[in-house]
C-alpha atoms as a PDB file:
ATOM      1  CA  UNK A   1     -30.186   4.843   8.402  1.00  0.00           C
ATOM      2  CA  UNK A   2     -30.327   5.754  11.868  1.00  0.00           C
ATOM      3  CA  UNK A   3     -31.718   9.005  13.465  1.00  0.00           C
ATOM      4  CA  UNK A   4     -27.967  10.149  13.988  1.00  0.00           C
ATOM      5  CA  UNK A   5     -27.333   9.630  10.080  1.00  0.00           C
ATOM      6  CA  UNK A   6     -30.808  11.465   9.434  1.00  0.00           C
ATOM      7  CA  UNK A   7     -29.555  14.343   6.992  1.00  0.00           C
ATOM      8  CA  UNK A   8     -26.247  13.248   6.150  1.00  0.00           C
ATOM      9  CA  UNK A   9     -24.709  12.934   2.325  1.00  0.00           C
ATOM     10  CA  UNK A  10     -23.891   9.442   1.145  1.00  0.00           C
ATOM     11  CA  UNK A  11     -20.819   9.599   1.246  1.00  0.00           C
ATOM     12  CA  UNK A  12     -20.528  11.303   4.668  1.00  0.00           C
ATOM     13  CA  UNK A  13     -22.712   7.967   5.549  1.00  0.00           C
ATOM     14  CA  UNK A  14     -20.218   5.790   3.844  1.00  0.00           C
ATOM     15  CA  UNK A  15     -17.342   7.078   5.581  1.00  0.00           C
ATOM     16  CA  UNK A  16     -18.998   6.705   9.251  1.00  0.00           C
ATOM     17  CA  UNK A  17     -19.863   3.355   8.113  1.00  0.00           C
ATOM     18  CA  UNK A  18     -16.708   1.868   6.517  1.00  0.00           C
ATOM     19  CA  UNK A  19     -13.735   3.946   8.132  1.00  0.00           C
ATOM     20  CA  UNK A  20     -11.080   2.439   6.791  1.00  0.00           C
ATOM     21  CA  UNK A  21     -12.205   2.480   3.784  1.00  0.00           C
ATOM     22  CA  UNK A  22     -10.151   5.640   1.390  1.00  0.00           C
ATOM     23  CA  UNK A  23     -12.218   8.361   0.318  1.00  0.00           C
ATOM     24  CA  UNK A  24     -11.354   8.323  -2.969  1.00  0.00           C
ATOM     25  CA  UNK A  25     -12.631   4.312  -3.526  1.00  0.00           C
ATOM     26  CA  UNK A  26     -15.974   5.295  -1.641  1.00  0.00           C
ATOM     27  CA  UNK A  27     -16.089   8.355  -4.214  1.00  0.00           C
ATOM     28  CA  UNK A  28     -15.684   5.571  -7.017  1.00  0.00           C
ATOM     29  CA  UNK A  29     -18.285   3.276  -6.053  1.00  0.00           C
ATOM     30  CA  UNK A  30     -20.834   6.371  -5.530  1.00  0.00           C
ATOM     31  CA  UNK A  31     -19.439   7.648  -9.167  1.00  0.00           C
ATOM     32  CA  UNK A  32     -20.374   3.822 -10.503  1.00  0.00           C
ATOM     33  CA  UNK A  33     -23.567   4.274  -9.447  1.00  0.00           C
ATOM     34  CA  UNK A  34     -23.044   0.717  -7.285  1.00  0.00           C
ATOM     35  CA  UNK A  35     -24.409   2.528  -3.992  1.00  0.00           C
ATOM     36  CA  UNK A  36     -28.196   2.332  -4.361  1.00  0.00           C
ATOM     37  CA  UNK A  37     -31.394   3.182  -2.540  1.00  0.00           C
ATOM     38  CA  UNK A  38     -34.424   1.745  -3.642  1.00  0.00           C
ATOM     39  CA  UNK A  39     -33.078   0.574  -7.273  1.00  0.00           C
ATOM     40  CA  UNK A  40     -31.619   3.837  -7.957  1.00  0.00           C
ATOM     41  CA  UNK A  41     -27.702   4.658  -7.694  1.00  0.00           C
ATOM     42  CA  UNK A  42     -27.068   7.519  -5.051  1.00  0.00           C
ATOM     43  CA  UNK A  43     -24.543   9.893  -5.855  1.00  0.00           C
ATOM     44  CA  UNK A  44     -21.405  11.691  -3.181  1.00  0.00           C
ATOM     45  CA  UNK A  45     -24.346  14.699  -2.154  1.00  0.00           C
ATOM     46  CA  UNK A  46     -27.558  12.870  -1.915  1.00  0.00           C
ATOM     47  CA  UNK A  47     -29.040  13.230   1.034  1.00  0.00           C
ATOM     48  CA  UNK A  48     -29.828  10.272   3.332  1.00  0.00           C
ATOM     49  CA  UNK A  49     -33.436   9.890   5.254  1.00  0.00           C
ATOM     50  CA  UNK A  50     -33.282   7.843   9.231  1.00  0.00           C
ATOM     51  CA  UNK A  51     -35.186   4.849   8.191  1.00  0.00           C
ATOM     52  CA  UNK A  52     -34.020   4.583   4.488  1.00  0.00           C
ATOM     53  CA  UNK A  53     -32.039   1.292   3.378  1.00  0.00           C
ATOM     54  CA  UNK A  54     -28.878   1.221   1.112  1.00  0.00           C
ATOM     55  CA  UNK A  55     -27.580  -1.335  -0.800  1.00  0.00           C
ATOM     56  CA  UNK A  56     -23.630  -1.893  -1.169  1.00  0.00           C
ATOM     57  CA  UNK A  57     -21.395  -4.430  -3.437  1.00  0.00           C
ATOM     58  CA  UNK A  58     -21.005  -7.527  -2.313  1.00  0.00           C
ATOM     59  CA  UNK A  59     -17.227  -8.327  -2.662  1.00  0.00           C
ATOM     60  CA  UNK A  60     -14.253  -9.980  -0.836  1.00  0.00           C
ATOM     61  CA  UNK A  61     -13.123  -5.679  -0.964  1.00  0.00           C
ATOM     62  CA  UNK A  62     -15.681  -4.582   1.215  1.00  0.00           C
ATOM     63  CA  UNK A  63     -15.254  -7.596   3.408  1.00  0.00           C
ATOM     64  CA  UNK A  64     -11.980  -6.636   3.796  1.00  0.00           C
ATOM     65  CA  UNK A  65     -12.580  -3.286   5.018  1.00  0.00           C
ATOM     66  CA  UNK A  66     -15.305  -3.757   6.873  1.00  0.00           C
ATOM     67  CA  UNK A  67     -12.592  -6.175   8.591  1.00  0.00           C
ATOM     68  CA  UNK A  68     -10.287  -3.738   9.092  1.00  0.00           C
ATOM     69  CA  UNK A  69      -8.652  -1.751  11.813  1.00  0.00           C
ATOM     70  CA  UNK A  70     -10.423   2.265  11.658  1.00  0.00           C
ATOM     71  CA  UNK A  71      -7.855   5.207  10.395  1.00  0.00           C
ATOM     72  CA  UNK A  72      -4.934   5.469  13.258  1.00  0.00           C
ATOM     73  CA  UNK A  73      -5.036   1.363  14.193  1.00  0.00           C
ATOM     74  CA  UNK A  74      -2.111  -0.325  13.266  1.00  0.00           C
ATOM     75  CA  UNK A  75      -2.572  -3.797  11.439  1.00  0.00           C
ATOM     76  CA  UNK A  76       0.275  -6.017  12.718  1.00  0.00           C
ATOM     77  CA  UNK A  77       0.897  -8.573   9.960  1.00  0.00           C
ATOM     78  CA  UNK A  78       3.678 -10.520  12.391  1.00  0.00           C
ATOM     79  CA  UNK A  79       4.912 -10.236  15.511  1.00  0.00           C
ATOM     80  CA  UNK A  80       7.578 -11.152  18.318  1.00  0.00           C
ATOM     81  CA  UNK A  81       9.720 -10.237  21.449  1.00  0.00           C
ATOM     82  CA  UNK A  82      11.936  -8.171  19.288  1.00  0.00           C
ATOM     83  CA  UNK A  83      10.351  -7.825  15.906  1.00  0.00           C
ATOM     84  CA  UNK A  84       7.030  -6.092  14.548  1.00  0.00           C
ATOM     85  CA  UNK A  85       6.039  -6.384  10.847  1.00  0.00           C
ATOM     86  CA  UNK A  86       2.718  -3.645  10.165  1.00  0.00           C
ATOM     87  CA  UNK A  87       0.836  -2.694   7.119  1.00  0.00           C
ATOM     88  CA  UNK A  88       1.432   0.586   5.679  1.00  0.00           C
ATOM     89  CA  UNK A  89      -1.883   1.685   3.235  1.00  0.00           C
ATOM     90  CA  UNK A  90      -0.586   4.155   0.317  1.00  0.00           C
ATOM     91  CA  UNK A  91      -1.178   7.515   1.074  1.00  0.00           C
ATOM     92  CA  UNK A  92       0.606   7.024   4.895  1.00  0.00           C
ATOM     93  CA  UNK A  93       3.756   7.917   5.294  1.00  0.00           C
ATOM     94  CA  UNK A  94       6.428   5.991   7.213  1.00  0.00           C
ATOM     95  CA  UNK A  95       7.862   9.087   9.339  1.00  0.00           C
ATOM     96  CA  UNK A  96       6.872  12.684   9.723  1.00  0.00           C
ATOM     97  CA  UNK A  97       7.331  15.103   7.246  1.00  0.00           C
ATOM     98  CA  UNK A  98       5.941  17.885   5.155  1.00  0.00           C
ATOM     99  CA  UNK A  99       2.132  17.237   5.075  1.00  0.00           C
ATOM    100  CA  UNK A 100       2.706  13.824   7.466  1.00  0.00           C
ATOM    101  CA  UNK A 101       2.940  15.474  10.497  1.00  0.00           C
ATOM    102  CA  UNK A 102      -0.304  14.796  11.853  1.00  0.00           C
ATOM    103  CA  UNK A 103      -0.434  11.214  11.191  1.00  0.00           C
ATOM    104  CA  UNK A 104       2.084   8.911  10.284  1.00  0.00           C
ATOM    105  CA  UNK A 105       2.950   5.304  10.698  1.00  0.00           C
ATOM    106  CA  UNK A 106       5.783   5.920  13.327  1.00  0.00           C
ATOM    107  CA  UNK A 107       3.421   7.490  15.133  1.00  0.00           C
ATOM    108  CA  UNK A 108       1.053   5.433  15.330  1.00  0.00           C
ATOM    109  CA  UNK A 109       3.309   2.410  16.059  1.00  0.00           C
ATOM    110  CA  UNK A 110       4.381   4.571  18.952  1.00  0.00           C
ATOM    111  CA  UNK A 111       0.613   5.110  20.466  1.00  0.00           C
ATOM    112  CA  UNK A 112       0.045   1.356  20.174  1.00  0.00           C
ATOM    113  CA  UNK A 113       3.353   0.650  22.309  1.00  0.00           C
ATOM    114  CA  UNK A 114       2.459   3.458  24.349  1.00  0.00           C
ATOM    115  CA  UNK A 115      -1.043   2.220  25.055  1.00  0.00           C
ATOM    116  CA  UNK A 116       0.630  -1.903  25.813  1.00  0.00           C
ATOM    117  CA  UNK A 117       3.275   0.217  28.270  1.00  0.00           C
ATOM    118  CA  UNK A 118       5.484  -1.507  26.977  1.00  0.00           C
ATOM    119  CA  UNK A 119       8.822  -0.378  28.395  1.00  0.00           C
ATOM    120  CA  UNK A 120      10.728   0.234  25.035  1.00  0.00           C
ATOM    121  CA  UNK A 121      10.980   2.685  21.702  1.00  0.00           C
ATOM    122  CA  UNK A 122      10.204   1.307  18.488  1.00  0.00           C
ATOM    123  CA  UNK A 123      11.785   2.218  15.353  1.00  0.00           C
ATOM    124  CA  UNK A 124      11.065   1.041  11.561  1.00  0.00           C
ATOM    125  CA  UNK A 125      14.335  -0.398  10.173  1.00  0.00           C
ATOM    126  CA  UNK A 126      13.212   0.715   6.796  1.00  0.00           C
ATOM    127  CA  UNK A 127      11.047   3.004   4.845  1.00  0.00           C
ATOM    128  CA  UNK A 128       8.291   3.004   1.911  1.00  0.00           C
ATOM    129  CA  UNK A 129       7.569   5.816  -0.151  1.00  0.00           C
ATOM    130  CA  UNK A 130       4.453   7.410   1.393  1.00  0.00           C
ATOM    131  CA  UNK A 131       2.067   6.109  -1.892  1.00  0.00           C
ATOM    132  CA  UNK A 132       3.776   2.683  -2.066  1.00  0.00           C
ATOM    133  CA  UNK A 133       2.424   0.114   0.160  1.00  0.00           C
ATOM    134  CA  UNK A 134       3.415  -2.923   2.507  1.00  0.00           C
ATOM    135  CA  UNK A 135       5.119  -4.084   5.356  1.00  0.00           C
ATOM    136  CA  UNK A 136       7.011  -1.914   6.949  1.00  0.00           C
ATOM    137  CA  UNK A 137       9.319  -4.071   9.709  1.00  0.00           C
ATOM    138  CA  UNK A 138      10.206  -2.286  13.170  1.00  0.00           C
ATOM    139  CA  UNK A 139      12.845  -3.065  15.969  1.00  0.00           C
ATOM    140  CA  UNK A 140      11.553  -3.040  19.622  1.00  0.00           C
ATOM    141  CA  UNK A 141      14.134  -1.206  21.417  1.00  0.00           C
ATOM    142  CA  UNK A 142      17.587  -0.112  20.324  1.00  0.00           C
ATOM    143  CA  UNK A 143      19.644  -2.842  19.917  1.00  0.00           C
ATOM    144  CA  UNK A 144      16.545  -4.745  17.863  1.00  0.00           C
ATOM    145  CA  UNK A 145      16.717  -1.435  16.000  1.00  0.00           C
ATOM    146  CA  UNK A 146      20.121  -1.511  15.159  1.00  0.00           C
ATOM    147  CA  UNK A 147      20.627  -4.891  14.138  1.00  0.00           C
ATOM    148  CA  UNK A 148      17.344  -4.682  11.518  1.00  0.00           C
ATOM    149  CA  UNK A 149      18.912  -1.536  10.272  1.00  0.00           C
ATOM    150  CA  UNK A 150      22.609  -3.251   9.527  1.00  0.00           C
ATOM    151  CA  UNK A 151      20.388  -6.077   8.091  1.00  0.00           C
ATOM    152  CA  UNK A 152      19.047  -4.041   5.432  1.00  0.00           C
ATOM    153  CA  UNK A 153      22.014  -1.817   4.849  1.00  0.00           C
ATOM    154  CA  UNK A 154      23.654  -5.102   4.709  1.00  0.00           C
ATOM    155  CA  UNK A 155      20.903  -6.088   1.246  1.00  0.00           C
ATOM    156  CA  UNK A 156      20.295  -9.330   3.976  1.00  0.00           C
ATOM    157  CA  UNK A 157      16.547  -8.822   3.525  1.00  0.00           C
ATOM    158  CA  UNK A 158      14.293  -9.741   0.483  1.00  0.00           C
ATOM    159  CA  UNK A 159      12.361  -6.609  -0.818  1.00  0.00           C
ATOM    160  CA  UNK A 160       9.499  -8.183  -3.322  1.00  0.00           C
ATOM    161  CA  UNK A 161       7.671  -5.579  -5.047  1.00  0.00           C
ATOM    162  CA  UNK A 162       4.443  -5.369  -7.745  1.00  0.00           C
ATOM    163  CA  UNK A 163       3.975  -2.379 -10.507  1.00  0.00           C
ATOM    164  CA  UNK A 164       2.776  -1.551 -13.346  1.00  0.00           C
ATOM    165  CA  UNK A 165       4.665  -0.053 -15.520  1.00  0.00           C
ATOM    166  CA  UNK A 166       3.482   1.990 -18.704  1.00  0.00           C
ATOM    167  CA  UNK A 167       3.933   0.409 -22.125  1.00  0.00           C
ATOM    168  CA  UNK A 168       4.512  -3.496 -23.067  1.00  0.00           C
ATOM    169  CA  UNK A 169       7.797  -4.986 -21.468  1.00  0.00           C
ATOM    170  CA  UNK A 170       8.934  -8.941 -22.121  1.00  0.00           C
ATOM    171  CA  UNK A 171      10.549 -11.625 -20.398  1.00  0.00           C
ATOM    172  CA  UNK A 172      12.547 -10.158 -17.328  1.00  0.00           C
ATOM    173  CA  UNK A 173      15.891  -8.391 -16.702  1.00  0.00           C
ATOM    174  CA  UNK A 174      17.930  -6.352 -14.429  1.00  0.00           C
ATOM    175  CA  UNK A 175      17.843  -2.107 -14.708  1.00  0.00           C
ATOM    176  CA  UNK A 176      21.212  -1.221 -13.971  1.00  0.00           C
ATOM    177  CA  UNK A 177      21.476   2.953 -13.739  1.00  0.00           C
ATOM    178  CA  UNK A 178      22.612   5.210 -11.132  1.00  0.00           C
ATOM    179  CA  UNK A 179      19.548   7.028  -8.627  1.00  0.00           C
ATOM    180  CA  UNK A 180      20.376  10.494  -7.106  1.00  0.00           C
ATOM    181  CA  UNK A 181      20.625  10.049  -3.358  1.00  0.00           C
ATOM    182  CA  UNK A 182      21.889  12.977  -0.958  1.00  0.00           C
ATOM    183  CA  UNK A 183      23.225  14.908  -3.780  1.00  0.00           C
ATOM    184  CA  UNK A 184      25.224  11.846  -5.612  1.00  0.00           C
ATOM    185  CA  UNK A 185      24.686   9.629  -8.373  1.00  0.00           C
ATOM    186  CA  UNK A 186      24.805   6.181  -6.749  1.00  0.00           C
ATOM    187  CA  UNK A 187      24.267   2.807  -8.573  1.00  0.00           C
ATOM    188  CA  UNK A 188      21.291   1.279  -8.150  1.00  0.00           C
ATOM    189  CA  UNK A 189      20.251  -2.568  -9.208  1.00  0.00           C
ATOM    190  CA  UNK A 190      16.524  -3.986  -9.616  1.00  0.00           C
ATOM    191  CA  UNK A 191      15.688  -7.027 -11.032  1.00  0.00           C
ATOM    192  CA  UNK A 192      12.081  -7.302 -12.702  1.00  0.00           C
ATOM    193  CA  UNK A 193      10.183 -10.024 -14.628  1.00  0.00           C
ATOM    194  CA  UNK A 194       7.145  -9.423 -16.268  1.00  0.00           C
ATOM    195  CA  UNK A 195       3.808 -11.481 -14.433  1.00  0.00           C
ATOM    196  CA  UNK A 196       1.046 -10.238 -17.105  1.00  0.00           C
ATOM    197  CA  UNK A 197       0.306  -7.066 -19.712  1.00  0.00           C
ATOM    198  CA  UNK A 198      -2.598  -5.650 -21.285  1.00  0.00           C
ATOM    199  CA  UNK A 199      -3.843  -2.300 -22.873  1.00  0.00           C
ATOM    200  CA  UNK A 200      -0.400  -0.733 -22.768  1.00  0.00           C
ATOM    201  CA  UNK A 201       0.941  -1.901 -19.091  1.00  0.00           C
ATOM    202  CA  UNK A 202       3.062  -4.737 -17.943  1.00  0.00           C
ATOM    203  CA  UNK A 203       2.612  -5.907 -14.353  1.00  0.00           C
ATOM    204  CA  UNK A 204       6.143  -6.130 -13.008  1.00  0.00           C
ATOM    205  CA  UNK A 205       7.722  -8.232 -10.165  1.00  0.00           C
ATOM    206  CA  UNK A 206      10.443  -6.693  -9.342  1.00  0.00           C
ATOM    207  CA  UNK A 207      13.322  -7.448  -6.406  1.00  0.00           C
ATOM    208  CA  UNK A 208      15.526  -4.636  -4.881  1.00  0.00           C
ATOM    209  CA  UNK A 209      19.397  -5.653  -4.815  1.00  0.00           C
ATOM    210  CA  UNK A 210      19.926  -1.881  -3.858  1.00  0.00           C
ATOM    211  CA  UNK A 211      17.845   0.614  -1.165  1.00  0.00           C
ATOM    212  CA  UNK A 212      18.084   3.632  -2.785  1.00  0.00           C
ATOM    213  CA  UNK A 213      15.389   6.617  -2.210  1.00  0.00           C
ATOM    214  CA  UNK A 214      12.648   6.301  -5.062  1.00  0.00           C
ATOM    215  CA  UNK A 215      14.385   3.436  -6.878  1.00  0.00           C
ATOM    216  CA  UNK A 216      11.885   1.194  -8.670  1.00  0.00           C
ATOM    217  CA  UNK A 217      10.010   4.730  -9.555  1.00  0.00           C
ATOM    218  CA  UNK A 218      13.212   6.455 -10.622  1.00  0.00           C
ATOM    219  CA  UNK A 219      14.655   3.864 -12.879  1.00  0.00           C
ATOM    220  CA  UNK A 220      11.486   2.468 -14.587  1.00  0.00           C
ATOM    221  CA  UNK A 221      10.961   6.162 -15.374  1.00  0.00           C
ATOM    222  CA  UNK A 222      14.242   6.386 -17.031  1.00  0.00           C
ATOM    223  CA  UNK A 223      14.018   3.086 -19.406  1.00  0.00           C
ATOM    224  CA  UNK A 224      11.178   4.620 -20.963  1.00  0.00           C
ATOM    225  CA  UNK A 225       8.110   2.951 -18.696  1.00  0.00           C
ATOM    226  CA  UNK A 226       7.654   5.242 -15.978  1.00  0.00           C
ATOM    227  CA  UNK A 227       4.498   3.763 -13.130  1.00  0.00           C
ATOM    228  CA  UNK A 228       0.844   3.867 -13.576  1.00  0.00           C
ATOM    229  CA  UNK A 229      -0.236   6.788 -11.649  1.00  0.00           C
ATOM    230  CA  UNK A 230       3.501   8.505 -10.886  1.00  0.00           C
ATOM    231  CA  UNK A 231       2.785  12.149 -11.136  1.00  0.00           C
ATOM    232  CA  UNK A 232       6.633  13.014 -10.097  1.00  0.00           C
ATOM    233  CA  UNK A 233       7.863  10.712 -12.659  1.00  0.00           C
ATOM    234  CA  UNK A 234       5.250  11.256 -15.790  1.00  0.00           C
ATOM    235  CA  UNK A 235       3.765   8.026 -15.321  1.00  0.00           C
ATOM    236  CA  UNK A 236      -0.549   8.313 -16.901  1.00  0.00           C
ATOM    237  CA  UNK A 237      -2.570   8.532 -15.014  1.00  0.00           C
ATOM    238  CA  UNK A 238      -6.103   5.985 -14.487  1.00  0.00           C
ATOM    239  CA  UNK A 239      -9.318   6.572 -13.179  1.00  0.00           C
ATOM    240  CA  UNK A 240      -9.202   5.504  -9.438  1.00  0.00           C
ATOM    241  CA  UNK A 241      -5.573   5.371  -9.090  1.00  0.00           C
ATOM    242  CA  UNK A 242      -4.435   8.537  -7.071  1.00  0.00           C
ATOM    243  CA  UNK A 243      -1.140   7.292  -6.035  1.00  0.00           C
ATOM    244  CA  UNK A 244       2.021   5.182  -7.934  1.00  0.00           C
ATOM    245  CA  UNK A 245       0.872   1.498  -8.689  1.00  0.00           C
ATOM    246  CA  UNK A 246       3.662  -0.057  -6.368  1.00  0.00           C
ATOM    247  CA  UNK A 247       3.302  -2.184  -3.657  1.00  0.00           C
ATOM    248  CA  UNK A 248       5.725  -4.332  -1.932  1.00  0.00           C
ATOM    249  CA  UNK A 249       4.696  -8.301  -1.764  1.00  0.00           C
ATOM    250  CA  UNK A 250       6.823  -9.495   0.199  1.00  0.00           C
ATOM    251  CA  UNK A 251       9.657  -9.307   3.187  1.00  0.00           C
ATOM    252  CA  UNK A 252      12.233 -12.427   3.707  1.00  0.00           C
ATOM    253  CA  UNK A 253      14.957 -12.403   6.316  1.00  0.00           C
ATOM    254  CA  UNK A 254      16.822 -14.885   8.762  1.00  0.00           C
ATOM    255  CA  UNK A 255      15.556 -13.513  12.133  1.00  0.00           C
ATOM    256  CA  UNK A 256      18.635 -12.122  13.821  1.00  0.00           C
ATOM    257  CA  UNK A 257      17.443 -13.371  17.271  1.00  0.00           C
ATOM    258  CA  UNK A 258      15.602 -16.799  16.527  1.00  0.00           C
ATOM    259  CA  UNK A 259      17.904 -17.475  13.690  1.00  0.00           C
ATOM    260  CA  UNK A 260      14.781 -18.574  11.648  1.00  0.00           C
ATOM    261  CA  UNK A 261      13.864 -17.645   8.609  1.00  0.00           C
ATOM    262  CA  UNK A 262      11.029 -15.122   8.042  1.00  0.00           C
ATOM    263  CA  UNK A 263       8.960 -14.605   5.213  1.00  0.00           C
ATOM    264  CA  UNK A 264       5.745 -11.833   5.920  1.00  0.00           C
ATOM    265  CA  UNK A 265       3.431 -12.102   2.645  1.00  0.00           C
ATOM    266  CA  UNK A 266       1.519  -8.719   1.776  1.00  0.00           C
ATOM    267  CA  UNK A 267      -1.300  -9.204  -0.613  1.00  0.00           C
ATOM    268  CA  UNK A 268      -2.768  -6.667  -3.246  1.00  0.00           C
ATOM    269  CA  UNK A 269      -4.704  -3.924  -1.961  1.00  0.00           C
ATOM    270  CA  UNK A 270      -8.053  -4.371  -3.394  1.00  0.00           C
ATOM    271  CA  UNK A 271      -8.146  -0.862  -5.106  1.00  0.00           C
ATOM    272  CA  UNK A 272      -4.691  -2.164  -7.004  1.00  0.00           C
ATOM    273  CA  UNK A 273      -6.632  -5.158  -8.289  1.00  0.00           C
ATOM    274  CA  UNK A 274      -9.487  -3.201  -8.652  1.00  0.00           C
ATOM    275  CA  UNK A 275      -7.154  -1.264 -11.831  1.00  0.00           C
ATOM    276  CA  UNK A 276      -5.633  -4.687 -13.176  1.00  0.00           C
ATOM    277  CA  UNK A 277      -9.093  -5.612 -13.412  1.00  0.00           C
ATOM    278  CA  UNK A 278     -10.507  -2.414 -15.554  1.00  0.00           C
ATOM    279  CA  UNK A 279      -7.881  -2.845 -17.450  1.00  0.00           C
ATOM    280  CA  UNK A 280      -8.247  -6.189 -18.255  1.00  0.00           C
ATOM    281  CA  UNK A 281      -4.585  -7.614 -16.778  1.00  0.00           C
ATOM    282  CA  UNK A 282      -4.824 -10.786 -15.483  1.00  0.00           C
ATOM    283  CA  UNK A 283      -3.190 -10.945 -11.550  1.00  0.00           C
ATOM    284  CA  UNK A 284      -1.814 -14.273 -11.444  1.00  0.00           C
ATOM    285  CA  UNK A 285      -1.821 -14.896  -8.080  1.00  0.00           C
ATOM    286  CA  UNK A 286      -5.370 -16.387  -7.375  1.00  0.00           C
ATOM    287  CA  UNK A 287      -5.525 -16.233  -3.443  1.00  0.00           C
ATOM    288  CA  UNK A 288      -5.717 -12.342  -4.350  1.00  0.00           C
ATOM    289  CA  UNK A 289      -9.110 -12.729  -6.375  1.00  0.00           C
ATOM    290  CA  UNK A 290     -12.038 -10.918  -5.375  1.00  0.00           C
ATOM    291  CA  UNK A 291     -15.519 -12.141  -4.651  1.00  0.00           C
END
């Protein structure tokens, strides 16, 4: 610890240390008792001592995080004259809102583009629900804007999502029910196959033939196998999961300016695999494996 640190909690050290790390997975580690000074596991108050040595986890997880960009960067995942593709964490919403309007993805697209003076606007051509993560894709400038946005509205983009869904589901299908959206009852189509299950969840792939507002979350709910961790739709809840298990995979599209095709790959967030792995669900995709 340094002389600056001298006094501070663990997890007030942790946090400093590892900013993009969430609170609630530092919390978890601390709880775990895999934070440790001298042998013995520190807890979220203990106090920390300039001089003293911690040891963390060694895993591809903290690697990652140490890796990545502080709270307010933006991690570009692709990028071109007209096109940006960033990462949205769960917990961040897309646009401002209630309780968002401090920090939001928008905005901080908008301070990076800003900061480049770049001389255009930038706005996402889509949206993900503020605990769902992904790629979010944005237009530089209007007409980039516009033409992503009749793209989607258009169902000419891929929308590849993971979940876990309560209870044990087989083979694969298509849920076929209406979603309320601005007052109407509007059909709604997502196809799912089931990747893995264990202790009462199946791990779901699931592809959006529809963009309705809380889809996937709306209509797993009603066929009886509502999220992991989906307060709003009465999906249990797990220990370390403090948003809906839902993440998108993966974006496809023909590039409306290049006329190439476009494919941005989004892996698991480690915290997600983190909960396949407790409960004992095997995540077939190996490049997603921890160390």
């Amino acid at each position: 610890m340094t002389d600056k640190e001298d006094g501070l909690t663990a997890l007030d050290v942790l946090r400093e240390r590892i900013p993009a790390a969430p609170v609630s997975y530092l919390r978890q580690l601390l709880r775990r008792g895999k934070v440790r000074r001298e042998g013995l596991a520190l807890t979220e108050t203990t106090a920390l001592r300039a001089g003293e040595r911690i040891t963390l986890p060694g895993s591809r997880r903290f690697e990652e995080l140490l890796a990545s960009p502080p709270a307010g960067e933006v991690e570009i995942l692709f990028e071109s004259r007209e096109l940006l593709v960033v990462f949205k964490a769960a917990g961040l919403a897309t646009h401002r809102g209630e309780g968002h309007e401090e920090d939001n993805l928008l905005d901080r697209v908008q301070e990076m583009i800003k900061k480049r003076r770049a001389p255009f606007m930038v706005a996402p051509a889509h949206r993900l629900d503020a605990g769902t993560s992904g790629p979010v894709l944005f237009g530089k400038g209007r007409r980039a804007a516009g033409l992503l946005g009749k793209l989607f509205m258009e169902d000419g983009v891929e929308k590849i999502y993971l979940g876990l869904a309560a209870g044990k589901i087989s083979g694969a299908g298509l849920l076929c029910s209406p979603v309320p959206a601005k007052g109407k009852e509007k059909e709604a189509q997502t196809a799912f196959s089931v990747l893995a299950s264990g202790s009462g969840f199946s791990l779901l792939e699931l592809r959006l033939h529809s963009g309705r507002t809380h889809q996937i979350r709306h209509q797993l709910a009603e066929a009886g196998h509502p999220l992991a961790g989906d307060r709003r739709y009465g999906g249990p809840l797990l220990p370390g999961l403090d948003h809906p298990f839902l993440h998108c995979r993966r974006l496809a599209l023909q590039d409306p300016f290049s006329g190439q095709p476009l494919a941005i790959e989004s892996p698991l967030p480690e915290d997600l695999g983190d909960v396949l792995r407790t409960l004992g669900v095997e995540f077939p995709f190996r490049d997603h494996e921890s160390g």
